[in-house]
Protein backbone atom coordinates (compact mmCIF):
# COMPACT_ATOMS: atom_id res chain seq x y z
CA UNK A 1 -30.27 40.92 -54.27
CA UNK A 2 -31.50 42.94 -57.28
CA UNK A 3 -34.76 41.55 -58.77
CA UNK A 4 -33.97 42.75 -62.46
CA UNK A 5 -34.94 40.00 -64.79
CA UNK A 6 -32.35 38.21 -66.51
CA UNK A 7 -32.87 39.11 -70.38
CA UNK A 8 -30.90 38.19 -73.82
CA UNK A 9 -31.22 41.58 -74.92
CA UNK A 10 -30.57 45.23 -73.70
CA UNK A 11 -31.64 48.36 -75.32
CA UNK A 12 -30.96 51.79 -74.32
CA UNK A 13 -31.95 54.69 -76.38
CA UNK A 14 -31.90 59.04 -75.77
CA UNK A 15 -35.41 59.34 -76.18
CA UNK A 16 -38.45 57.20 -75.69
CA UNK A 17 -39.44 56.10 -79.12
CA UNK A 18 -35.81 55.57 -80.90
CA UNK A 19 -35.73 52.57 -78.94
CA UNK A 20 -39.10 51.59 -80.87
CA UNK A 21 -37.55 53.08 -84.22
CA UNK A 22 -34.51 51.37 -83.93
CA UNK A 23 -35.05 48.26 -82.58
CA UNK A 24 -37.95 47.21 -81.91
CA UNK A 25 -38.76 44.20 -84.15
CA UNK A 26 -35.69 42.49 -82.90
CA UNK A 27 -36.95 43.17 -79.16
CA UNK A 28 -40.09 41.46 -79.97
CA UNK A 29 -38.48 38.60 -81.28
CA UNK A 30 -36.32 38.42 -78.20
CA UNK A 31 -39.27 38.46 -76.00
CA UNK A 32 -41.46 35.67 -78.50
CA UNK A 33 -38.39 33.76 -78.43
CA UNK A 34 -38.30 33.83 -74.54
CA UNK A 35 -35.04 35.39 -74.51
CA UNK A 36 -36.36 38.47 -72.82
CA UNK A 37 -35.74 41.89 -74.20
CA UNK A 38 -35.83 45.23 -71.50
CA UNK A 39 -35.59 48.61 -72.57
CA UNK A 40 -33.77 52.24 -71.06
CA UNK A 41 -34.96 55.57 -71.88
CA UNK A 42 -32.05 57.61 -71.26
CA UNK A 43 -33.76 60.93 -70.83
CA UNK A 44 -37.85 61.15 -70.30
CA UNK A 45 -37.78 63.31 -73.57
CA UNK A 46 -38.65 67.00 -71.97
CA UNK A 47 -37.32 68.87 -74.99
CA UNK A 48 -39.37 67.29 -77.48
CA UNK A 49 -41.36 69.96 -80.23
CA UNK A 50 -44.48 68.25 -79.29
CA UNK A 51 -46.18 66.12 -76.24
CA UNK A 52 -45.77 66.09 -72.42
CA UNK A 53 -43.50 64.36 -70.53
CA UNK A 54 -46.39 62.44 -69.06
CA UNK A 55 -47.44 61.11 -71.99
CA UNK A 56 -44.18 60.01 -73.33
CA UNK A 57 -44.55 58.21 -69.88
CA UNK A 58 -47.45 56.53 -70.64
CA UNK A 59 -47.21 55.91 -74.47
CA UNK A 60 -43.63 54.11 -73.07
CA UNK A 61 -45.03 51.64 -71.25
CA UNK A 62 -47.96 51.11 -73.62
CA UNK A 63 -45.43 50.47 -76.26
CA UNK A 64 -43.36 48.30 -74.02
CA UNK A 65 -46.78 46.43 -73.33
CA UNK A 66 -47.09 45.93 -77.37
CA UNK A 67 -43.13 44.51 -77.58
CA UNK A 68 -43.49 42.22 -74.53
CA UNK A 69 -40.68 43.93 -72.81
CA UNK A 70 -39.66 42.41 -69.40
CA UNK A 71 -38.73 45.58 -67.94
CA UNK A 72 -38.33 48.81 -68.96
CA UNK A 73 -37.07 52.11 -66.89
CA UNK A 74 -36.78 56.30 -67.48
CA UNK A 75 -33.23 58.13 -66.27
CA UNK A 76 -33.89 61.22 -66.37
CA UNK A 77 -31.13 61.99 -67.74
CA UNK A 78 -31.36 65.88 -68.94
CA UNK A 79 -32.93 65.88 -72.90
CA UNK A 80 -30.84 68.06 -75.01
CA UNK A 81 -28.24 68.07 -72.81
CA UNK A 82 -27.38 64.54 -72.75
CA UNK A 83 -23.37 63.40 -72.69
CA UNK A 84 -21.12 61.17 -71.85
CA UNK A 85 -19.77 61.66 -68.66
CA UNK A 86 -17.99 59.03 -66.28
CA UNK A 87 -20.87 58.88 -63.70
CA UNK A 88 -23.13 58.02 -66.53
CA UNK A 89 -20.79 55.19 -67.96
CA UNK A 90 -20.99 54.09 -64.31
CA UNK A 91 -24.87 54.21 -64.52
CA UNK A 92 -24.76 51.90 -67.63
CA UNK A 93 -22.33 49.74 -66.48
CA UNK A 94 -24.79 48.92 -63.55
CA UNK A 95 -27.80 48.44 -65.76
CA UNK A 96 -25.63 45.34 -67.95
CA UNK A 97 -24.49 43.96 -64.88
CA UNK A 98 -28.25 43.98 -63.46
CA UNK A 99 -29.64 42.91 -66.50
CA UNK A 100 -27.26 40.46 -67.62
CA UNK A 101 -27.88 40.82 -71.63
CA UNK A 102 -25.64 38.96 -74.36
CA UNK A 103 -26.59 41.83 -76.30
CA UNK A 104 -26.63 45.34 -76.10
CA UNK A 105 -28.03 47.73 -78.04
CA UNK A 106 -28.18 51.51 -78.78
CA UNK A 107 -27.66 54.67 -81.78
CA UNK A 108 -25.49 54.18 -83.63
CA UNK A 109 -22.41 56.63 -83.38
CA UNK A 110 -23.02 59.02 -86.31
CA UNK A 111 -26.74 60.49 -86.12
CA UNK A 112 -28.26 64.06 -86.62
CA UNK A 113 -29.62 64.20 -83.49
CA UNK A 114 -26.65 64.98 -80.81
CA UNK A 115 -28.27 62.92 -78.27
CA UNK A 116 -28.39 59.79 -79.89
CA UNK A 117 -24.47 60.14 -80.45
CA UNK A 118 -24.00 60.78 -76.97
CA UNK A 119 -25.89 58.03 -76.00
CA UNK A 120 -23.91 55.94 -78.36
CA UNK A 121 -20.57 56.79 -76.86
CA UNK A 122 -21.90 56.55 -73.36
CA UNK A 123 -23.37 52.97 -73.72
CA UNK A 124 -20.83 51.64 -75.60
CA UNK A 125 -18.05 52.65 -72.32
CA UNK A 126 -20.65 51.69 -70.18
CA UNK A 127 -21.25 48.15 -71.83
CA UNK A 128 -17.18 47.75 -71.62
CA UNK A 129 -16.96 48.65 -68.40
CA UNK A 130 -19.71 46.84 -67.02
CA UNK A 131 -16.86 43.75 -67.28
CA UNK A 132 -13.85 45.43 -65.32
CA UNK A 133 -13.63 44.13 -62.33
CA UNK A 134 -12.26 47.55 -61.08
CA UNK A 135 -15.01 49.03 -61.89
CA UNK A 136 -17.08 49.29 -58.57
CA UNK A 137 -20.84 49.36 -58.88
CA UNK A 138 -23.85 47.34 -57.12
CA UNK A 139 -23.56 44.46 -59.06
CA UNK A 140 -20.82 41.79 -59.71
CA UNK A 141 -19.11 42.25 -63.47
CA UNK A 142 -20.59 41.37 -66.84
CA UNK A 143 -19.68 41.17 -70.31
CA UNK A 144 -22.53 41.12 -73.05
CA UNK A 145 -21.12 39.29 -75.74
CA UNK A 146 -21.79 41.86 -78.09
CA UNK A 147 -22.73 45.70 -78.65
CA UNK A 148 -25.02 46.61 -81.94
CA UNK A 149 -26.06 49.74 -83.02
CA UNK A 150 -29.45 50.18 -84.16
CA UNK A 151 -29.97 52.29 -87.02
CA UNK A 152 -32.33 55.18 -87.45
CA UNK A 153 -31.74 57.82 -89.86
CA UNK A 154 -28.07 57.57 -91.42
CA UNK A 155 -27.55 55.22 -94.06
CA UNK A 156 -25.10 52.67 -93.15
CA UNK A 157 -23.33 49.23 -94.17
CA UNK A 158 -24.97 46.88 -91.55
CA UNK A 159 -22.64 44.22 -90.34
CA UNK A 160 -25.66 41.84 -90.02
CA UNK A 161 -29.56 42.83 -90.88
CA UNK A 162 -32.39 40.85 -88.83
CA UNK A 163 -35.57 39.48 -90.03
CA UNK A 164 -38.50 41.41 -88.52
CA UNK A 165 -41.33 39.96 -90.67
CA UNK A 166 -43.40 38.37 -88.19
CA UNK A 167 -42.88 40.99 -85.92
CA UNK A 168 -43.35 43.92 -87.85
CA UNK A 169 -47.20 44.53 -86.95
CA UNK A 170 -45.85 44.82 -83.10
CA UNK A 171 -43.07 47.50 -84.20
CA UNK A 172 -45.35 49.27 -86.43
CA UNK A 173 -48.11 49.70 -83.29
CA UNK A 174 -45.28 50.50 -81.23
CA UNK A 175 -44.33 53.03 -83.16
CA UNK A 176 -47.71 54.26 -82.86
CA UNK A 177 -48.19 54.20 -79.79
CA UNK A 178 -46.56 57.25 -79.74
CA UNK A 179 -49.69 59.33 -80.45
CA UNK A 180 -47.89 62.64 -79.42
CA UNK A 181 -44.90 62.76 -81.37
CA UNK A 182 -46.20 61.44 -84.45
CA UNK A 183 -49.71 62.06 -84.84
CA UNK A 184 -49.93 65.75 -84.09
CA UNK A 185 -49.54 69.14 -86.41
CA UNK A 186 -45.77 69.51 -87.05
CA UNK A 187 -44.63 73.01 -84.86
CA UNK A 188 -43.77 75.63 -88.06
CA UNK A 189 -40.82 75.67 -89.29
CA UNK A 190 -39.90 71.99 -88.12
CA UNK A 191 -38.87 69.67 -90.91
CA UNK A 192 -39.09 66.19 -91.73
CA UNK A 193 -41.01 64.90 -88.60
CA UNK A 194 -44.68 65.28 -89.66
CA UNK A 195 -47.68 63.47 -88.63
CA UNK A 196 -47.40 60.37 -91.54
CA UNK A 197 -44.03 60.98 -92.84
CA UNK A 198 -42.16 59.38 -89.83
CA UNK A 199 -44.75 56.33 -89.58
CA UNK A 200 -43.59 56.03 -93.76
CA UNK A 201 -39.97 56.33 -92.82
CA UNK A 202 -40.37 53.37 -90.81
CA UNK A 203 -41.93 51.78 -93.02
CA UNK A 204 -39.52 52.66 -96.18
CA UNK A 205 -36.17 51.48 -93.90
CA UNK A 206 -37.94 48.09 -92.51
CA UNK A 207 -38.86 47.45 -96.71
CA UNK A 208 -35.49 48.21 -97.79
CA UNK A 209 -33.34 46.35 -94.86
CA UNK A 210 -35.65 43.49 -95.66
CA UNK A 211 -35.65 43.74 -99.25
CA UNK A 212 -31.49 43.01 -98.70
CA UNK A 213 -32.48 39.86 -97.01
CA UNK A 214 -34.93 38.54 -99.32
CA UNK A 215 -37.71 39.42 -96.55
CA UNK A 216 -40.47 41.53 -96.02
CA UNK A 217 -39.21 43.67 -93.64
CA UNK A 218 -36.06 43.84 -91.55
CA UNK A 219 -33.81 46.28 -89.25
CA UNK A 220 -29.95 47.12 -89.72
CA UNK A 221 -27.25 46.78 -86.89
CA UNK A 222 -23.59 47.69 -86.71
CA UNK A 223 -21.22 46.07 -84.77
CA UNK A 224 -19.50 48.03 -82.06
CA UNK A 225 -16.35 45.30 -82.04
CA UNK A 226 -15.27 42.45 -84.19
CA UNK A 227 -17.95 38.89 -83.22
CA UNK A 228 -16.22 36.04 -82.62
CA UNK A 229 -17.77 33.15 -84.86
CA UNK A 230 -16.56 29.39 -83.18
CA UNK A 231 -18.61 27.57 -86.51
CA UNK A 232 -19.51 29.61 -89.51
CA UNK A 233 -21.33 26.75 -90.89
CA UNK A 234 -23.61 26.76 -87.73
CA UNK A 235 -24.34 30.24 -87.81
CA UNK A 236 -25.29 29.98 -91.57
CA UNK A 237 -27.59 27.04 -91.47
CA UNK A 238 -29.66 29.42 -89.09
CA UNK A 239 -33.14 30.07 -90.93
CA UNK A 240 -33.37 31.79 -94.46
C-alpha cells in the first residue's frame, strides 16, 4: 500500500525551479486551502550554467518547505537529454495514480528550453494514461480531471489565469530560494538569466497576469483538453 499523500494538485517540471516559476502561487494556495499540492523534478538539473546538483537538492526542498508542499521527489531523469519515451509516460502515469491529483500540471508545449517541451509531451501521455486500465503499473487507474500548463517564458492566451495575491510573498521566496541559479555572476556569454533579471521576470509576468484579472499578481495556465463546466453560474460566482 503506497503511502503517497492524496493531493488536489500535481506538478511536474524539467528542472527544479520551473516548477517554482511556473506554478508556484497556485501550489501554495492548494496547500493553504488544504487541498495538498506535491511537486516532481523531472531531472536533478546537472546541466545547469551555474550551481551543484547538491544544492539544487537542497534549495528544492527548502523551497518546497516555503510552498507547503506535501511531498515532493527528484527522477533523475538525464538534464539536457530529457524526452519522451514510453517508459517515462509509464513513470508518470504511476506518479497520478499514486498521487491521485484532480489537477495536473507542467510546461507548457511550446518553450525555448527543449526540456520543458519534452516534459510537456511526456506528462501530458503520462497524465492520459495514468486512466487506461491497460496500462499496467503499481497502482490502480486514475484520471485527474484536468491537465494545465504553466507558463514561463512564451507569451500565451491563458484559458483561465489564477489569483496569486496572497500568495505571492511564498512564490517570490521560493523563487529565491534558489540562491545558485539566480543569485550568482551570469557564465560569459549567457544571456537573459542574470542575477536580478530573472527574480524581475517573475515579477513583470505575476504583475501582468494579474493586472488581466484586476489583481495584484497572478499566473497563466493553458488547458491541455476542453473542461467540462456542469454550472457556469457556479463557477462564476467563485470570488472576484
Amino acid at each position: 500500500m503506497s503511502e503517497t499523500p492524496r493531493v488536489a494538485v500535481l506538478a511536474f517540471g524539467a528542472h527544479p525551479d520551473d516548477i517554482e516559476l511556473g506554478a508556484g502561487g497556485l501550489l501554495a494556495l492548494a496547500a493553504a486551502r488544504g487541498q495538498g499540492a506535491a511537486a516532481i523534478d523531472l531531472t536533478a538539473g546537472e546541466g545547469a550554467s551555474r550551481g551543484t546538483v547538491e544544492a539544487r537538492r537542497l534549495e528544492a526542498a527548502e523551497s518546497a518547505q516555503i510552498l507547503g508542499l506535501a511531498a515532493r521527489e527528484n527522477w533523475g531523469w538525464p538534464d539536457l537529454h530529457l524526452t519522451d519515451t514510453l517508459d517515462y509516460r509509464r513513470q508518470v502515469a504511476d506518479a497520478v495514480r499514486r498521487y491521485r491529483p484532480d489537477l495536473v500540471l507542467c510546461p507548457a508545449p511550446r518553450d525555448r528550453h527543449p526540456d520543458h517541451s519534452a516534459a510537456s509531451a511526456v506528462v501530458t501521455a503520462g497524465a492520459f494514461w495514468a486512466r487506461m486500465v491497460r496500462i499496467e503499473t503499481s497502482h490502480a487507474p486514475h484520471s485527474p480531471r484536468a491537465v494545465a500548463y504553466y507558463v514561463m517564458h512564451e507569451l500565451v492566451e491563458p484559458s483561465f489565469v489564477v489569483d496569486i495575491s496572497s500568495t505571492w510573498d511564498q512564490k517570490r521566496r521560493a523563487v529565491a530560494a534558489y540562491r545558485s541559479q539566480f543569485d550568482q555572476p551570469v557564465p560569459e556569454g549567457y544571456r537573459f538569466i542574470g542575477t536580478s533579471d530573472y527574480h524581475a521576470a517573475a515579477a513583470a509576468r505575476a504583475g501582468y497576469w494579474g493586472q488581466t484579472i484586476g489583481t495584484a499578481q497572478g499566473e497563466a495556465y493553458v488547458l491541455a483538453s476542453t473542461l467540462r463546466v456542469d454550472d457556469p453560474v457556479e463557477l462564476l460566482r467563485a470570488p472576484g
